[in-house]
PDB file of N, CA and C in Angstrom:
ATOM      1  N   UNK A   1     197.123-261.892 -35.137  1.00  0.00           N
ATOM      2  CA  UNK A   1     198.046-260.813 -34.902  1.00  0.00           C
ATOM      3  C   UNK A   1     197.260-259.509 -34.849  1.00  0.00           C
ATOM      4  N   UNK A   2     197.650-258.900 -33.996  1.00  0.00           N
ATOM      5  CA  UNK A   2     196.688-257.440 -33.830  1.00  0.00           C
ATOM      6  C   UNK A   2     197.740-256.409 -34.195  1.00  0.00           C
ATOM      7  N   UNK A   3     196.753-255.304 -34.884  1.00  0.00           N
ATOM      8  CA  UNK A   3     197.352-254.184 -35.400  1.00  0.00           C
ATOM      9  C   UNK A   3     197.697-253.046 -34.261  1.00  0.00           C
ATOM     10  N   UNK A   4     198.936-252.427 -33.830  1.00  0.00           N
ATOM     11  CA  UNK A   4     199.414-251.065 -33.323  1.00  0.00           C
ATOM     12  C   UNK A   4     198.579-250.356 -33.912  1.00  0.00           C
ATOM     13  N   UNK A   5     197.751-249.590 -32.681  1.00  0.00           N
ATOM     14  CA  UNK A   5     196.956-248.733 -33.156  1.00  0.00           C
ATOM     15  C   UNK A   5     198.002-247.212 -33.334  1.00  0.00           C
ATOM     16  N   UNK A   6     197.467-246.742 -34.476  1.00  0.00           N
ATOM     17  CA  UNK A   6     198.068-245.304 -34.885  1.00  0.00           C
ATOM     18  C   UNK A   6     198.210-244.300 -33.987  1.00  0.00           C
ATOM     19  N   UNK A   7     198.424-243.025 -34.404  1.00  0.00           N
ATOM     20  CA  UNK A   7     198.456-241.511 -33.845  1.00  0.00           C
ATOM     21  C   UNK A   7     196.806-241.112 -34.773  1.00  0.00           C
ATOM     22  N   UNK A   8     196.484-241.907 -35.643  1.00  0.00           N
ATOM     23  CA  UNK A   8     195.526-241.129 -36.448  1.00  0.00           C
ATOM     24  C   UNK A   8     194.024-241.500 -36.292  1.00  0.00           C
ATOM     25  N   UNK A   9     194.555-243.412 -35.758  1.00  0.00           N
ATOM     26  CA  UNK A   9     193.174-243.887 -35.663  1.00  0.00           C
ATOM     27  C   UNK A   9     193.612-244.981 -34.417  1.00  0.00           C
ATOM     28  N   UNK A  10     191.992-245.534 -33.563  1.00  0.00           N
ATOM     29  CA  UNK A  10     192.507-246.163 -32.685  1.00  0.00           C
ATOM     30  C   UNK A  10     191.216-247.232 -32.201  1.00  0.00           C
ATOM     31  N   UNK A  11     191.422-248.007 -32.038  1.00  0.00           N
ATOM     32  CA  UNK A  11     190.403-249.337 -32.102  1.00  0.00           C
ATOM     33  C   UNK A  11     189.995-249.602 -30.799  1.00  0.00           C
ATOM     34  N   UNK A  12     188.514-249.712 -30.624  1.00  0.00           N
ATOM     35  CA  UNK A  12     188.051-249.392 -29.059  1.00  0.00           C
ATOM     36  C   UNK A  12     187.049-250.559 -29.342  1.00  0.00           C
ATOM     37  N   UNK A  13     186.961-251.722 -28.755  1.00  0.00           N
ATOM     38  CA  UNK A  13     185.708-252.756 -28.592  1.00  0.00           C
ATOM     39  C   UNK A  13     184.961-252.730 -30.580  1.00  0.00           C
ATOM     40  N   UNK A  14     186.330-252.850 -31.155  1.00  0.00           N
ATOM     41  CA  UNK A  14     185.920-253.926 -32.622  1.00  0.00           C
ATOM     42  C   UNK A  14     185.157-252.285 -33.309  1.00  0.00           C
ATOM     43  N   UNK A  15     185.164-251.131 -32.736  1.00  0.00           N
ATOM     44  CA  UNK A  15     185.296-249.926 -33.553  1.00  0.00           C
ATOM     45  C   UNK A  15     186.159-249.136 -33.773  1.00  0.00           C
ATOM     46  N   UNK A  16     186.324-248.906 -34.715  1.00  0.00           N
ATOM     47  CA  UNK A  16     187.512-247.631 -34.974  1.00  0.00           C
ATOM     48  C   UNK A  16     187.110-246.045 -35.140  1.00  0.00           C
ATOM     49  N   UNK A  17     188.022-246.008 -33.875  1.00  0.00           N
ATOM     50  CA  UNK A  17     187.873-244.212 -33.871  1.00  0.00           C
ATOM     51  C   UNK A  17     188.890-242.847 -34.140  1.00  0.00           C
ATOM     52  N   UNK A  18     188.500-242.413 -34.559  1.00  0.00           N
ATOM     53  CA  UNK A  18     189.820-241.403 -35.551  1.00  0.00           C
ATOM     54  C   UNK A  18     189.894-240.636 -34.236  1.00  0.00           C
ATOM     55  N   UNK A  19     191.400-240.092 -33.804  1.00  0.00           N
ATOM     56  CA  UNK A  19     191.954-239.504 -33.063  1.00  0.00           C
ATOM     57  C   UNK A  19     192.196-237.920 -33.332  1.00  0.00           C
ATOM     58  N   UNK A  20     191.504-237.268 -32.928  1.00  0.00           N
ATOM     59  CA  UNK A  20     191.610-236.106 -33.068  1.00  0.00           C
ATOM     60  C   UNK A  20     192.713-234.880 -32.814  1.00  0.00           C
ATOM     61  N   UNK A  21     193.049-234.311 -33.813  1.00  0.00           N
ATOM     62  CA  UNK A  21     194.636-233.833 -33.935  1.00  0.00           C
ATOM     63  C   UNK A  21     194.424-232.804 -33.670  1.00  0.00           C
ATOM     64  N   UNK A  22     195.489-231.500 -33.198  1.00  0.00           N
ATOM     65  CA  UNK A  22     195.264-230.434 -32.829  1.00  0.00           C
ATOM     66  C   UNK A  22     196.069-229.534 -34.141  1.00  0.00           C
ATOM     67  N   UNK A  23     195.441-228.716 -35.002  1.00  0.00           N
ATOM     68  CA  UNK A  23     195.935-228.057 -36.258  1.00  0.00           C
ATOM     69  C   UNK A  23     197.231-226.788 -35.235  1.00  0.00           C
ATOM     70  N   UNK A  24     198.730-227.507 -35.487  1.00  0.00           N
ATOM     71  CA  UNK A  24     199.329-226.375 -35.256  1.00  0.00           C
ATOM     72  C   UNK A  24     200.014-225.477 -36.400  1.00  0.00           C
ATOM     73  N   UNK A  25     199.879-224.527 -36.166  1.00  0.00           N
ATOM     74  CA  UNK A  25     200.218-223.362 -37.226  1.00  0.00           C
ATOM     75  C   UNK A  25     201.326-222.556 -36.729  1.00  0.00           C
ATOM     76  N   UNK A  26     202.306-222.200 -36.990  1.00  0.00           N
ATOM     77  CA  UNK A  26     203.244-221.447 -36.748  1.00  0.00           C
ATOM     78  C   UNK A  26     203.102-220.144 -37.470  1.00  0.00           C
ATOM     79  N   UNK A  27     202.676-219.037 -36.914  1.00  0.00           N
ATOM     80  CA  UNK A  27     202.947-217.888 -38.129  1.00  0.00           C
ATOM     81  C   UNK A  27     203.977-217.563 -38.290  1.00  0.00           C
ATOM     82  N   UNK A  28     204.277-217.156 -39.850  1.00  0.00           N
ATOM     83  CA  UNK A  28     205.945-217.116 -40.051  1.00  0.00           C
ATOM     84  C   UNK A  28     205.784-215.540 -39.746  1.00  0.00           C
ATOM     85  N   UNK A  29     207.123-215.148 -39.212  1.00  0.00           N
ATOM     86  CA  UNK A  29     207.327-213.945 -38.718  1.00  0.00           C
ATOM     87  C   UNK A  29     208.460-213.577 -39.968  1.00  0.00           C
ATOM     88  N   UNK A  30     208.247-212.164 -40.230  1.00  0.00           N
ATOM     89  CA  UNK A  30     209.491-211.266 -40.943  1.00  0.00           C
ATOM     90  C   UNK A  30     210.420-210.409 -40.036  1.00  0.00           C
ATOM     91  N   UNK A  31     211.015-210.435 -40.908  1.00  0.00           N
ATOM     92  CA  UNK A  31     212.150-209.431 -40.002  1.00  0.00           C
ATOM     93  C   UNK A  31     211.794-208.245 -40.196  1.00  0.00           C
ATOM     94  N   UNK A  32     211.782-207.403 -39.129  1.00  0.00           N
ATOM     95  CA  UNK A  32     210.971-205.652 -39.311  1.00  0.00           C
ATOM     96  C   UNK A  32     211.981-205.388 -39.957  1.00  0.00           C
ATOM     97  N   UNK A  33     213.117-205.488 -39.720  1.00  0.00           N
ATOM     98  CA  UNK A  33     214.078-204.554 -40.746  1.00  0.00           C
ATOM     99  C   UNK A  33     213.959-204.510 -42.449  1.00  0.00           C
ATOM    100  N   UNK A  34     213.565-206.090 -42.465  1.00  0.00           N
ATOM    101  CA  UNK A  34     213.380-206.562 -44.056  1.00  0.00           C
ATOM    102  C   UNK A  34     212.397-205.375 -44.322  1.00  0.00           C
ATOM    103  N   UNK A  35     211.112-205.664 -43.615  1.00  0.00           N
ATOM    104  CA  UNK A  35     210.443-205.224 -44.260  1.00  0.00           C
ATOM    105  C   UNK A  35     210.330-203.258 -44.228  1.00  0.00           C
ATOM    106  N   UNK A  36     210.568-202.989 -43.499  1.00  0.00           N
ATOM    107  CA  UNK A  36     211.487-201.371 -43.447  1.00  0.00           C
ATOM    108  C   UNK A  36     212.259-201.090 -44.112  1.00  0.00           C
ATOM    109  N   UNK A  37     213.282-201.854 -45.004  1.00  0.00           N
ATOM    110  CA  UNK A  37     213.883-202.076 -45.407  1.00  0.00           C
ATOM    111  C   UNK A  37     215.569-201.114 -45.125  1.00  0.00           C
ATOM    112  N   UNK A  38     215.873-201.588 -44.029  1.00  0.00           N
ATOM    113  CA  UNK A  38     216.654-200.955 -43.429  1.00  0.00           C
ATOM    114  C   UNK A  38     218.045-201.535 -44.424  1.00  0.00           C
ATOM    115  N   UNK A  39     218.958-200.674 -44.375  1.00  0.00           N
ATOM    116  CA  UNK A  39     220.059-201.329 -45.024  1.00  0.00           C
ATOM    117  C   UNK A  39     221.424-201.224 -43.688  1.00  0.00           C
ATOM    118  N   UNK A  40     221.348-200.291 -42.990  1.00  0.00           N
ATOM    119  CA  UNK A  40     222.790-200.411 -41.676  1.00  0.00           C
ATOM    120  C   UNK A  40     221.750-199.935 -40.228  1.00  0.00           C
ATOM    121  N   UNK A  41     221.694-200.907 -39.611  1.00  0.00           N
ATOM    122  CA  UNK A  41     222.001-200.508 -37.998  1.00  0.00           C
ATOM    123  C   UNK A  41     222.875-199.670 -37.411  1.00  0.00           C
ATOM    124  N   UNK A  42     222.345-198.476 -36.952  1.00  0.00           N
ATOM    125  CA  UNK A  42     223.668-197.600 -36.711  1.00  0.00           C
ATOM    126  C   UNK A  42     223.682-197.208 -34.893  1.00  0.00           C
ATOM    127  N   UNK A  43     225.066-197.810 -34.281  1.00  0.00           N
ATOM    128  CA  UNK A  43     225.207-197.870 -33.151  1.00  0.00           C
ATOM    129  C   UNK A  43     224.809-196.418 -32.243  1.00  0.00           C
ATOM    130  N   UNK A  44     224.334-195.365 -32.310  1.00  0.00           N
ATOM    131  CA  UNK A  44     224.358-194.503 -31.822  1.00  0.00           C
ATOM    132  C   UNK A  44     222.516-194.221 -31.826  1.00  0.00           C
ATOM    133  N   UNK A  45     221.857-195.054 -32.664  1.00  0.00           N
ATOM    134  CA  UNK A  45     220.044-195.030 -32.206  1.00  0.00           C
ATOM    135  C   UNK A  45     219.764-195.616 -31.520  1.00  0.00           C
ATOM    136  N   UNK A  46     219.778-195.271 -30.118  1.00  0.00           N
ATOM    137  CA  UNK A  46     219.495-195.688 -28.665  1.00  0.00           C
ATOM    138  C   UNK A  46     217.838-196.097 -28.632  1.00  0.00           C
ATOM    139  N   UNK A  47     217.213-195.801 -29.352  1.00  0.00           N
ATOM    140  CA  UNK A  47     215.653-195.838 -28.977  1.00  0.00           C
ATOM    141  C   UNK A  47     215.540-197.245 -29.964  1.00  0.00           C
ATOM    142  N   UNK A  48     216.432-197.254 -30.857  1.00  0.00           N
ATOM    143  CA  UNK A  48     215.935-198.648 -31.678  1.00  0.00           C
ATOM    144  C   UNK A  48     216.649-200.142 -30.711  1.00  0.00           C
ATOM    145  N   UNK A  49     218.394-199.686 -30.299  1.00  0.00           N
ATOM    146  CA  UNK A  49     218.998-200.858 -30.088  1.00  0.00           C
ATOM    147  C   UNK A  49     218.587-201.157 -28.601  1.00  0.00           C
ATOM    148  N   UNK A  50     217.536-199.973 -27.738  1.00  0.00           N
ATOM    149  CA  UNK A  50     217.104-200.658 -25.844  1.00  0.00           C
ATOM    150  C   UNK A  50     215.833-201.609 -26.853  1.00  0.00           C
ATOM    151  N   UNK A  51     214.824-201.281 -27.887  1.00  0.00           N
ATOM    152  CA  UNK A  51     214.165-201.964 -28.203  1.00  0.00           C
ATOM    153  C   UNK A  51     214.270-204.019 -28.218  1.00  0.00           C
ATOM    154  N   UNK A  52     215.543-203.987 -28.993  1.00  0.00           N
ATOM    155  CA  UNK A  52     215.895-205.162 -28.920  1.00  0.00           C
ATOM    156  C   UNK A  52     216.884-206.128 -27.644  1.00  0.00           C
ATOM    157  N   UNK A  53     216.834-205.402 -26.621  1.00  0.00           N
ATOM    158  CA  UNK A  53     217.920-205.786 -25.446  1.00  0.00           C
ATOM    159  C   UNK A  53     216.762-206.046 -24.482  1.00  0.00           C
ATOM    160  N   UNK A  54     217.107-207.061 -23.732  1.00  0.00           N
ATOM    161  CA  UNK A  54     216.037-207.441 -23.149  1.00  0.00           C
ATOM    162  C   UNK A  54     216.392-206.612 -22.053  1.00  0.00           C
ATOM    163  N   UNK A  55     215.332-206.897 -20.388  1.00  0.00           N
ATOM    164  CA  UNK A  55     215.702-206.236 -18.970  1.00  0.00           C
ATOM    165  C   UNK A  55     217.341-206.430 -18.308  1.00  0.00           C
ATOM    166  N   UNK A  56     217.156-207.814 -18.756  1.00  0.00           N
ATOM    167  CA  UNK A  56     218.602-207.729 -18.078  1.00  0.00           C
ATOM    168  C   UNK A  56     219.554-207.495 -19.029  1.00  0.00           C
ATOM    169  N   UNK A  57     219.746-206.955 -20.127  1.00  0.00           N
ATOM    170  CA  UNK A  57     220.722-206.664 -20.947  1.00  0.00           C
ATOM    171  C   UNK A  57     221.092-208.163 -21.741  1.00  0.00           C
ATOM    172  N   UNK A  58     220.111-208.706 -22.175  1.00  0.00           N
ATOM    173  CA  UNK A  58     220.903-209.670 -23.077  1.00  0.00           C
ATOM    174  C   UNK A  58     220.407-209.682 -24.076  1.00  0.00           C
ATOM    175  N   UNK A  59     221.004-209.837 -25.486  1.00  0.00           N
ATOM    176  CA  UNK A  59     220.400-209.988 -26.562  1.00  0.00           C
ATOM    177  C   UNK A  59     219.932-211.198 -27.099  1.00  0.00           C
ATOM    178  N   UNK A  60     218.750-211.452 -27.321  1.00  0.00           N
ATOM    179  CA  UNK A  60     217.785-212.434 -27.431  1.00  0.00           C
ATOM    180  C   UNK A  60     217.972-213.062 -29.290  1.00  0.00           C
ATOM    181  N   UNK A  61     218.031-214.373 -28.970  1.00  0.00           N
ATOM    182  CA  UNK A  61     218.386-215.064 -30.320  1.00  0.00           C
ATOM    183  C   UNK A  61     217.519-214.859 -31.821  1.00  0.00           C
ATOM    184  N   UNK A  62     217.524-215.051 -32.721  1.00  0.00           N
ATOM    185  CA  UNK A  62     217.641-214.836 -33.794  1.00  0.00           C
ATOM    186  C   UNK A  62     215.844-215.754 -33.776  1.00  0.00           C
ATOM    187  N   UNK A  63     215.529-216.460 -32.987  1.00  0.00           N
ATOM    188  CA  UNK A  63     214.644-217.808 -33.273  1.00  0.00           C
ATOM    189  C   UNK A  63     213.654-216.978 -32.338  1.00  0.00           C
ATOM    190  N   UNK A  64     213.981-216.163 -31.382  1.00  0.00           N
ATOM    191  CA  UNK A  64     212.966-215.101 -30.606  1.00  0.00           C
ATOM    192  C   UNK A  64     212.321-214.460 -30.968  1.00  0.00           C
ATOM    193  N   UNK A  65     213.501-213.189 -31.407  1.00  0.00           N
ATOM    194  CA  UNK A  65     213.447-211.843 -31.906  1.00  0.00           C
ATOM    195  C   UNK A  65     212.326-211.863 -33.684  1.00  0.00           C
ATOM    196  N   UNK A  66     212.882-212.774 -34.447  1.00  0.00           N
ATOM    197  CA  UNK A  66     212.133-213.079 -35.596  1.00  0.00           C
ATOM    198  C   UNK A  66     213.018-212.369 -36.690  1.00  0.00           C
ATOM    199  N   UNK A  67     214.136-211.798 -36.266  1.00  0.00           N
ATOM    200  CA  UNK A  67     215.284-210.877 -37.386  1.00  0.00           C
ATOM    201  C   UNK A  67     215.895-212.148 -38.442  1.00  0.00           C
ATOM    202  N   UNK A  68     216.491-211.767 -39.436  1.00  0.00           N
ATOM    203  CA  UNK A  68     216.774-212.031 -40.528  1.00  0.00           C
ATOM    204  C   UNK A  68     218.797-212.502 -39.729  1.00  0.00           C
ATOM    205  N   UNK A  69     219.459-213.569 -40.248  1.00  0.00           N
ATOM    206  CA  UNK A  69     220.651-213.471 -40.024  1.00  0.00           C
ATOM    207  C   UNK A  69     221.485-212.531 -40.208  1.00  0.00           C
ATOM    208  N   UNK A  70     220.826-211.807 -41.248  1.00  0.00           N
ATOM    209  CA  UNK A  70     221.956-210.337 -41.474  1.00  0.00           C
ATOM    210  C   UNK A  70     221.632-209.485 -40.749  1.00  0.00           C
ATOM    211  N   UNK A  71     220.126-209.035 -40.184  1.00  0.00           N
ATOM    212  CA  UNK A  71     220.375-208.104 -39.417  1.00  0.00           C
ATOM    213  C   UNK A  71     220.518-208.233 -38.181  1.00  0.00           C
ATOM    214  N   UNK A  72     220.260-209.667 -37.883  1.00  0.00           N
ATOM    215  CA  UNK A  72     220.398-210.106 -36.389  1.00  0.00           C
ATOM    216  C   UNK A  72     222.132-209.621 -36.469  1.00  0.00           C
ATOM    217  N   UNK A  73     223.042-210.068 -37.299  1.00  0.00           N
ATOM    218  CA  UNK A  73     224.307-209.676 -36.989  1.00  0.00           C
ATOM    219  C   UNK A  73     224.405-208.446 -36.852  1.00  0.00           C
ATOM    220  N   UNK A  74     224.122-207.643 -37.592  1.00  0.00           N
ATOM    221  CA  UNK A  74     224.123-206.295 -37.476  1.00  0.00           C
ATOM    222  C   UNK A  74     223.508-205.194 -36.046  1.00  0.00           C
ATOM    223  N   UNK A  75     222.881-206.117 -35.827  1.00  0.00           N
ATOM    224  CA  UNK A  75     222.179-205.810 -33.915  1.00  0.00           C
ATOM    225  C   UNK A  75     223.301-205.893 -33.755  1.00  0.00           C
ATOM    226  N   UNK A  76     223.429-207.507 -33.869  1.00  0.00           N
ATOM    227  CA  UNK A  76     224.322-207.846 -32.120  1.00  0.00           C
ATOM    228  C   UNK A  76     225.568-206.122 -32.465  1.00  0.00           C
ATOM    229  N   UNK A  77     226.210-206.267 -33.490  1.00  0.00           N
ATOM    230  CA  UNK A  77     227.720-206.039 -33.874  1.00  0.00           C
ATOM    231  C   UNK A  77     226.825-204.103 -33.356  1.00  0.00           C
ATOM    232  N   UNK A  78     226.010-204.292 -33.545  1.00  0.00           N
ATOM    233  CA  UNK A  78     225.555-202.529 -33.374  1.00  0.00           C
ATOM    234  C   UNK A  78     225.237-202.283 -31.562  1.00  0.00           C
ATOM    235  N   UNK A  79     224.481-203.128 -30.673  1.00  0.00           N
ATOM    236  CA  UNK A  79     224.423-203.038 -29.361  1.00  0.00           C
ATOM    237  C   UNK A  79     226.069-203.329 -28.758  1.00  0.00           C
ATOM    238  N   UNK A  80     226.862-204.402 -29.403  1.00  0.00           N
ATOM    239  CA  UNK A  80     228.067-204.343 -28.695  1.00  0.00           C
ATOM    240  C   UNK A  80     228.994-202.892 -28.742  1.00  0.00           C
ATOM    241  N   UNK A  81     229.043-202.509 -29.558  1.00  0.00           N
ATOM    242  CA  UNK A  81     229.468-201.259 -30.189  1.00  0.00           C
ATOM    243  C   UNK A  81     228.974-200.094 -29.027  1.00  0.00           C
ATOM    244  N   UNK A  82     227.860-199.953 -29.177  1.00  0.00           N
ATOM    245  CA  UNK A  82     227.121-198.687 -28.055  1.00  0.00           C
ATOM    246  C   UNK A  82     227.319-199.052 -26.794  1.00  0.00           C
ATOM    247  N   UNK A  83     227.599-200.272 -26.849  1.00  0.00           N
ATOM    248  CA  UNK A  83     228.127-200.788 -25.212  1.00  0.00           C
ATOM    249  C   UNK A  83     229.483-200.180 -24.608  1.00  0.00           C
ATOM    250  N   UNK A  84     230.113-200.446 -25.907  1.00  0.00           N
ATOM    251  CA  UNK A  84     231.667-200.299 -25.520  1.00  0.00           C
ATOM    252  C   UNK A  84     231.962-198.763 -25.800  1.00  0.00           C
ATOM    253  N   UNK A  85     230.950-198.030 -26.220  1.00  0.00           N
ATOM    254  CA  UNK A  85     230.802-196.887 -26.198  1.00  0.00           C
ATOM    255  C   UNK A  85     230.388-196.012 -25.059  1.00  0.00           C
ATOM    256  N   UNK A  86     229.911-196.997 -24.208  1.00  0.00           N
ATOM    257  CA  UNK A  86     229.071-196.475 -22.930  1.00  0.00           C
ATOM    258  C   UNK A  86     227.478-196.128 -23.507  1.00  0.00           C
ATOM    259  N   UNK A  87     226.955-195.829 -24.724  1.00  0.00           N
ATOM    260  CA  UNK A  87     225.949-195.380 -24.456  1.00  0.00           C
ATOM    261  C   UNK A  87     224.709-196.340 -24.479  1.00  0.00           C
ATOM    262  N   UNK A  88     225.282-197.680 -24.417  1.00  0.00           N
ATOM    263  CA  UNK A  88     223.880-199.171 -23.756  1.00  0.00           C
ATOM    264  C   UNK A  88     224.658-199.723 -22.830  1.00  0.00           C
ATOM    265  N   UNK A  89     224.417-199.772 -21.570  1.00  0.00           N
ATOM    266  CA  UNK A  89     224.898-199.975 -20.484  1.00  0.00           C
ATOM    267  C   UNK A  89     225.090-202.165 -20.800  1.00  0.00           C
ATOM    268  N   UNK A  90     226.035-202.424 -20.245  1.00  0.00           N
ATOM    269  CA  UNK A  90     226.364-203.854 -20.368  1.00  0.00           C
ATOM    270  C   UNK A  90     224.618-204.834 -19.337  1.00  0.00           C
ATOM    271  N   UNK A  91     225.133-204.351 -18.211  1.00  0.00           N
ATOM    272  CA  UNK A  91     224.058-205.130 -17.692  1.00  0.00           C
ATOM    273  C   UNK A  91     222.840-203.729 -16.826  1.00  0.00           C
ATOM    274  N   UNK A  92     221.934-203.984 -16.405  1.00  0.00           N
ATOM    275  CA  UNK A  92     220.804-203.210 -15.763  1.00  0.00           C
ATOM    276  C   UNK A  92     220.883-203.739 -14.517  1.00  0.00           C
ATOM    277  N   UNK A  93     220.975-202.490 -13.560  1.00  0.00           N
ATOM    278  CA  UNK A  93     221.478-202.899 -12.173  1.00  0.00           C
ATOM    279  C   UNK A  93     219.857-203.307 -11.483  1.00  0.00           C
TER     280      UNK A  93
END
């Protein structure tokens, strides 16, 4: 009976050769706000909320951006706001 060779090691003419892995690293990202330590997003700072809106006007997920769930809510609920305010345009013509 012959052995399934691994992901780790792999048997070539009665030698075994270790399979070489690629080290992936994810750097963990913070949320700038955390660390600013912002406490309210306020709908009327135009220079912070075009920061987070992409070209075509969409706001980019939580797994993108690298924001915290609270302040990712606090975006979204702060760009919709200046939207419906007129002063962040819905879409970019």
């Amino acid at each position: 009976m012959t052995k399934v060779p691994t992901s780790e090691q792999m048997e070539i003419q009665g030698v075994r050769i270790g399979v070489p892995r690629r080290a992936f690293l994810k750097s963990r990202r913070f949320c700038r706000f955390c660390r600013e330590r912002v406490e309210f997003i306020d709908y009327k700072d135009l220079e912070l909320l075009a920061q987070w809106v992409t070209e075509r006007g969409r706001i980019p997920p939580r797994r993108i951006n690298g924001n915290c769930a609270r302040h990712q809510k606090q975006l979204a609920t702060a760009i919709k706001r200046a939207r419906i305010m007129a002063i962040l345009p819905f879409v970019v013509q």
